[in-house]
C-alpha atoms as a PDB file:
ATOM      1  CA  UNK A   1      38.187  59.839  35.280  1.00  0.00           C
ATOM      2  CA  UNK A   2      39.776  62.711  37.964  1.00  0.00           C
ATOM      3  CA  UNK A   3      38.109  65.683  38.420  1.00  0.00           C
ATOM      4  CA  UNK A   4      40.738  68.365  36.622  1.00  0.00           C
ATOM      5  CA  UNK A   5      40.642  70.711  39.410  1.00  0.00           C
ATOM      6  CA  UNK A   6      42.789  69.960  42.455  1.00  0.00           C
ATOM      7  CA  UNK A   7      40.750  71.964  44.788  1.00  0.00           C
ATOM      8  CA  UNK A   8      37.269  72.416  45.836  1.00  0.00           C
ATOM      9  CA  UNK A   9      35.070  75.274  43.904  1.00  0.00           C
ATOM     10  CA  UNK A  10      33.163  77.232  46.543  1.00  0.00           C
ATOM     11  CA  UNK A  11      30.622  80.105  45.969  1.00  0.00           C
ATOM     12  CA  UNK A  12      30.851  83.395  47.874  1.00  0.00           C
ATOM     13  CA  UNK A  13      27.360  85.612  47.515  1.00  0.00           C
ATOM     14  CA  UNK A  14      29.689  88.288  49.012  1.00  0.00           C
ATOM     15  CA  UNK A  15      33.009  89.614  49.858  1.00  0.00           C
ATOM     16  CA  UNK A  16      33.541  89.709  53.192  1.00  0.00           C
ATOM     17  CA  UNK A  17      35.252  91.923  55.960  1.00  0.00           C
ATOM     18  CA  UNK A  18      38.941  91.209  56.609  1.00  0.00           C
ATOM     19  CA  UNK A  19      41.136  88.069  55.530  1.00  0.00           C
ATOM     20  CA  UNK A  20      38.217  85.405  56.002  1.00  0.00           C
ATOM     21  CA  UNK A  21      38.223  85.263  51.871  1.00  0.00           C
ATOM     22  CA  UNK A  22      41.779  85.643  51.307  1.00  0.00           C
ATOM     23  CA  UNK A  23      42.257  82.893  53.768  1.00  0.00           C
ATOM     24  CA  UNK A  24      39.911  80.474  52.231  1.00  0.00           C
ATOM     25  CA  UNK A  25      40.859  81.502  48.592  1.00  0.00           C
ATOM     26  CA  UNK A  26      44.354  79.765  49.268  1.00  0.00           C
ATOM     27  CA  UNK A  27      42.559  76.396  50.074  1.00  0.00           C
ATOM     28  CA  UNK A  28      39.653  76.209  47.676  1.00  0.00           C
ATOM     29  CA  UNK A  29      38.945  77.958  43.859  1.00  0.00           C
ATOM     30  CA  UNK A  30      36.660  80.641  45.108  1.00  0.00           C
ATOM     31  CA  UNK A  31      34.574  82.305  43.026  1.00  0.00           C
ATOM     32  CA  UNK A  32      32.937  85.335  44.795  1.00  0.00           C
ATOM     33  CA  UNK A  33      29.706  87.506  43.432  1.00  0.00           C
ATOM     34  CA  UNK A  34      31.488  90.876  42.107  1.00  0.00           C
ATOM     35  CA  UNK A  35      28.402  93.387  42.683  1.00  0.00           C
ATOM     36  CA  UNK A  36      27.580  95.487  45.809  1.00  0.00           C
ATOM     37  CA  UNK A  37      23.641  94.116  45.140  1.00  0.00           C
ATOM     38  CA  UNK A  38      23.053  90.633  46.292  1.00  0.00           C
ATOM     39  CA  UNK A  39      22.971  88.239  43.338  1.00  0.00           C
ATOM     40  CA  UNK A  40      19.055  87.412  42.349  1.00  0.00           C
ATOM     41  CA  UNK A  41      17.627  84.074  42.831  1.00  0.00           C
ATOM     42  CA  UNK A  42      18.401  82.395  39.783  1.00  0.00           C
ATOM     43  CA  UNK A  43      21.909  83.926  39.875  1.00  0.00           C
ATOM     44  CA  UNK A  44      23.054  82.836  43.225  1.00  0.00           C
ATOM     45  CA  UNK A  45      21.500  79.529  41.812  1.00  0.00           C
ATOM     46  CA  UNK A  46      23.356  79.129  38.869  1.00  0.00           C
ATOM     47  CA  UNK A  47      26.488  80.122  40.336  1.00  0.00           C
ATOM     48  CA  UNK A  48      25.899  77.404  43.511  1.00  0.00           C
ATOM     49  CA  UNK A  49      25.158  74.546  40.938  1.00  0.00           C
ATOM     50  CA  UNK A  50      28.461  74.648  39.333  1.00  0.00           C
ATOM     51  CA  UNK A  51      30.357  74.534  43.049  1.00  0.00           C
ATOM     52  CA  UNK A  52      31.148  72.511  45.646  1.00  0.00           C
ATOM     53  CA  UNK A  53      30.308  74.616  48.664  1.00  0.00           C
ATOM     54  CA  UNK A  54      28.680  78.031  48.797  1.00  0.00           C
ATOM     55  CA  UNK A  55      29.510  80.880  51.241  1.00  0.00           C
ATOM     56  CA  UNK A  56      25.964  82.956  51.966  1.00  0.00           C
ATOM     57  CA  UNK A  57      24.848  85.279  54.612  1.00  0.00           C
ATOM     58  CA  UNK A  58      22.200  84.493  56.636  1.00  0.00           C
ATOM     59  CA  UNK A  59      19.867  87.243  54.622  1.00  0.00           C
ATOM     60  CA  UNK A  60      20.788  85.109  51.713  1.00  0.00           C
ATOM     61  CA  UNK A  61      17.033  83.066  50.729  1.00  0.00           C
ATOM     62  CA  UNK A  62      18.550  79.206  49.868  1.00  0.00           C
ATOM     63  CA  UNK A  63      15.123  77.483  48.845  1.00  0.00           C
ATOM     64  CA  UNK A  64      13.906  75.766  45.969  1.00  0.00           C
ATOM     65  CA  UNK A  65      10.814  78.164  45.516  1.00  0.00           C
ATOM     66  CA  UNK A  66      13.589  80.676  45.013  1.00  0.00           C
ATOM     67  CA  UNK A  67      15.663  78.225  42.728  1.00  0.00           C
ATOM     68  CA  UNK A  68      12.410  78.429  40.104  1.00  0.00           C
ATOM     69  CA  UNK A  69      12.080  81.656  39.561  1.00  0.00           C
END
Protein backbone atom coordinates (compact mmCIF):
# COMPACT_ATOMS: atom_id res chain seq x y z
CA UNK A 1 0.00 0.00 0.00
CA UNK A 2 1.51 3.88 -0.81
CA UNK A 3 2.16 6.01 1.82
CA UNK A 4 -0.81 8.87 1.27
CA UNK A 5 1.48 11.68 1.64
CA UNK A 6 3.60 12.66 -1.37
CA UNK A 7 6.23 14.31 0.62
CA UNK A 8 8.42 13.69 3.50
CA UNK A 9 7.07 14.86 7.18
CA UNK A 10 9.94 16.60 8.95
CA UNK A 11 9.97 18.03 12.56
CA UNK A 12 11.21 21.55 13.31
CA UNK A 13 11.87 22.10 17.37
CA UNK A 14 12.05 25.76 16.17
CA UNK A 15 11.44 28.41 13.71
CA UNK A 16 14.30 29.61 12.38
CA UNK A 17 15.93 32.98 11.15
CA UNK A 18 15.27 33.91 7.51
CA UNK A 19 13.88 31.66 4.54
CA UNK A 20 15.74 28.34 5.70
CA UNK A 21 11.95 27.08 6.77
CA UNK A 22 10.07 28.59 4.07
CA UNK A 23 12.53 27.02 1.75
CA UNK A 24 12.29 23.57 3.09
CA UNK A 25 8.45 23.84 3.75
CA UNK A 26 8.02 23.80 -0.19
CA UNK A 27 9.86 20.36 -0.39
CA UNK A 28 8.74 18.45 2.66
CA UNK A 29 5.26 18.68 5.10
CA UNK A 30 6.89 20.54 7.90
CA UNK A 31 5.53 20.65 10.99
CA UNK A 32 7.36 23.20 13.25
CA UNK A 33 7.01 23.54 17.34
CA UNK A 34 4.69 26.82 17.70
CA UNK A 35 6.03 28.04 21.29
CA UNK A 36 8.93 30.45 22.07
CA UNK A 37 9.94 27.57 24.99
CA UNK A 38 11.67 24.59 23.62
CA UNK A 39 9.29 21.63 23.43
CA UNK A 40 9.93 19.15 26.66
CA UNK A 41 11.33 15.79 26.25
CA UNK A 42 8.46 13.76 25.68
CA UNK A 43 7.06 16.46 23.36
CA UNK A 44 9.86 16.85 20.97
CA UNK A 45 9.56 12.95 21.21
CA UNK A 46 6.22 12.48 20.26
CA UNK A 47 6.30 14.94 17.63
CA UNK A 48 9.79 13.19 16.05
CA UNK A 49 8.07 9.67 16.11
CA UNK A 50 5.36 10.56 13.78
CA UNK A 51 8.11 12.20 11.09
CA UNK A 52 10.47 11.42 8.80
CA UNK A 53 13.29 13.80 9.63
CA UNK A 54 13.56 16.24 12.50
CA UNK A 55 15.14 19.75 12.40
CA UNK A 56 16.83 20.45 16.14
CA UNK A 57 19.38 22.81 17.40
CA UNK A 58 22.31 21.68 18.75
CA UNK A 59 20.96 22.68 22.52
CA UNK A 60 18.22 20.34 21.58
CA UNK A 61 18.95 16.85 24.13
CA UNK A 62 18.11 13.77 21.35
CA UNK A 63 18.65 10.67 23.78
CA UNK A 64 16.67 7.91 24.84
CA UNK A 65 17.07 8.74 28.67
CA UNK A 66 15.26 11.87 27.57
CA UNK A 67 12.72 9.85 25.34
CA UNK A 68 11.47 8.08 28.92
CA UNK A 69 10.67 10.67 30.79
Amino acid sequence: MADRRSAPRVYATRALPGGVLADLATRVELVTWPERRAPTPPELAAHASASDGLLCLLTDRIDVAQAAR
